[in-house]
Protein backbone atom coordinates (compact mmCIF):
# COMPACT_ATOMS: atom_id res chain seq x y z
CA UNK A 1 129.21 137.29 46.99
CA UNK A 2 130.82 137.11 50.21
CA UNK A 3 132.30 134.22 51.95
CA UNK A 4 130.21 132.16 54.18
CA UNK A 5 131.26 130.64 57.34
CA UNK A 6 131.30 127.17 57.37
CA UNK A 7 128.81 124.91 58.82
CA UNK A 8 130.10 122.51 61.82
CA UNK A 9 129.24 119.78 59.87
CA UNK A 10 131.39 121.02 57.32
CA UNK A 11 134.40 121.74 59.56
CA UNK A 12 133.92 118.45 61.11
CA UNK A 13 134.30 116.88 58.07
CA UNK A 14 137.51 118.78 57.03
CA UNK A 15 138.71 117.82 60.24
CA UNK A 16 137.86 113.79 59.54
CA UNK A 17 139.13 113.64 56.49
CA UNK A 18 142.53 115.07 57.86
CA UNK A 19 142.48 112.39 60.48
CA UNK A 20 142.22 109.79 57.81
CA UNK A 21 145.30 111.13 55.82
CA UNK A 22 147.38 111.77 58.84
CA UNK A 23 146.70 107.79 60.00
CA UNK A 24 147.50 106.56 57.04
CA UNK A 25 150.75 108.85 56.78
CA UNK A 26 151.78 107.55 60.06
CA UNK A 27 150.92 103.77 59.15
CA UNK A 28 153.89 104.51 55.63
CA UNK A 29 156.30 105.98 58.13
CA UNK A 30 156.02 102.96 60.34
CA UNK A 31 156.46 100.97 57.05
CA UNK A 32 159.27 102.45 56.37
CA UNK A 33 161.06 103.22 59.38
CA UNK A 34 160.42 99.12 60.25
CA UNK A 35 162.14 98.61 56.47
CA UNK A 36 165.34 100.71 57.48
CA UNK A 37 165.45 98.95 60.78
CA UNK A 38 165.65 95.63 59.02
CA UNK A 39 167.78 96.80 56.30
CA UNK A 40 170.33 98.19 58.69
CA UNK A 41 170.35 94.81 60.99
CA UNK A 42 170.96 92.71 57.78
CA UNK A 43 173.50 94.44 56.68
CA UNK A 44 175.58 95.24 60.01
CA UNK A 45 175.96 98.72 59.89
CA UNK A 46 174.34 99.63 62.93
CA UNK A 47 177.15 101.24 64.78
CA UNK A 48 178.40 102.79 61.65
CA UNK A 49 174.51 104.26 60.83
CA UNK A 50 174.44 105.27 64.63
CA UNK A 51 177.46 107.70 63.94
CA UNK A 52 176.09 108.94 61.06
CA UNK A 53 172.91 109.93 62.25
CA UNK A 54 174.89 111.86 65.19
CA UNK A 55 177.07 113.31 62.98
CA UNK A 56 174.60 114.66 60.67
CA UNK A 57 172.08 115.86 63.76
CA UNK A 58 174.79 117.80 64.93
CA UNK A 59 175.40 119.43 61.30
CA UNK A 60 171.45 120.08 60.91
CA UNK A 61 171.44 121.57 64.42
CA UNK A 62 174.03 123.55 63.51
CA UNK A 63 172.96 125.30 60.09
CA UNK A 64 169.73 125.86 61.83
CA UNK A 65 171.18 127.85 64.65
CA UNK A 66 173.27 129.72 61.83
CA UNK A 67 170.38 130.52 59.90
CA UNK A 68 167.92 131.71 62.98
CA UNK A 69 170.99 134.30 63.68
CA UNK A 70 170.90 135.13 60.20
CA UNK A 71 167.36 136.02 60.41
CA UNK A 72 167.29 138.02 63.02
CA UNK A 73 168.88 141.18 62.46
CA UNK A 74 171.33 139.95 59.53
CA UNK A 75 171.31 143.00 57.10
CA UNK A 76 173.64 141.15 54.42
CA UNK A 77 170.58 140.13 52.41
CA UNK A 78 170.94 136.45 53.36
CA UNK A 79 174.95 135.47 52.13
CA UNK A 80 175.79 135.05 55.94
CA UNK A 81 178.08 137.89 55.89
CA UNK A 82 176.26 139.33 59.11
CA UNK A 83 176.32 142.74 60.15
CA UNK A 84 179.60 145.01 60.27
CA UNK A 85 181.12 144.82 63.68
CA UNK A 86 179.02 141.34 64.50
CA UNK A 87 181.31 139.11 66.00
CA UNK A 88 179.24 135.85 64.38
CA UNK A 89 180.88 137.03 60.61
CA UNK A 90 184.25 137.03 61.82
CA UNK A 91 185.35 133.36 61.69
């Protein structure tokens, strides 16, 4: 039997539902993120968290500029070594 296309009741249903989850996954983060906040004031570490959180952006940043150049065009079967003669394997 072959697939149907769904109704727009149907679709607007999906679509609802999705709302719902998504609202209620943004009300947790706000828990949460309000409960680090908090956490971080009580203890003092604000400047030292601050750092951290730069620090570790910059790694993230980064590894995911080494990785797009290691998808696009790297032959080396993903270990990084990059292509021979490419300048970005010669560190």
């Amino acid at each position: 039997m072959p697939n149907k296309k769904p109704t727009m009741k149907e679709v607007k249903t999906v679509i609802d539902n999705i709302l719902i989850h998504m609202s209620s996954l943004e009300k947790g983060l706000r828990g949460l993120d309000s409960a680090l906040s908090s956490y971080i004031e009580f203890t003092g570490d604000k400047d030292k968290w601050l750092k951290w959180i730069e620090k570790r952006t910059k790694e993230l940043e980064r590894e995911a500029n080494e990785s797009k150049s290691n998808k696009s065009g790297d032959s080396s079967g993903g270990t990084g070594a990059g292509k021979a003669g490419d300048k970005t394997s010669e560190k």
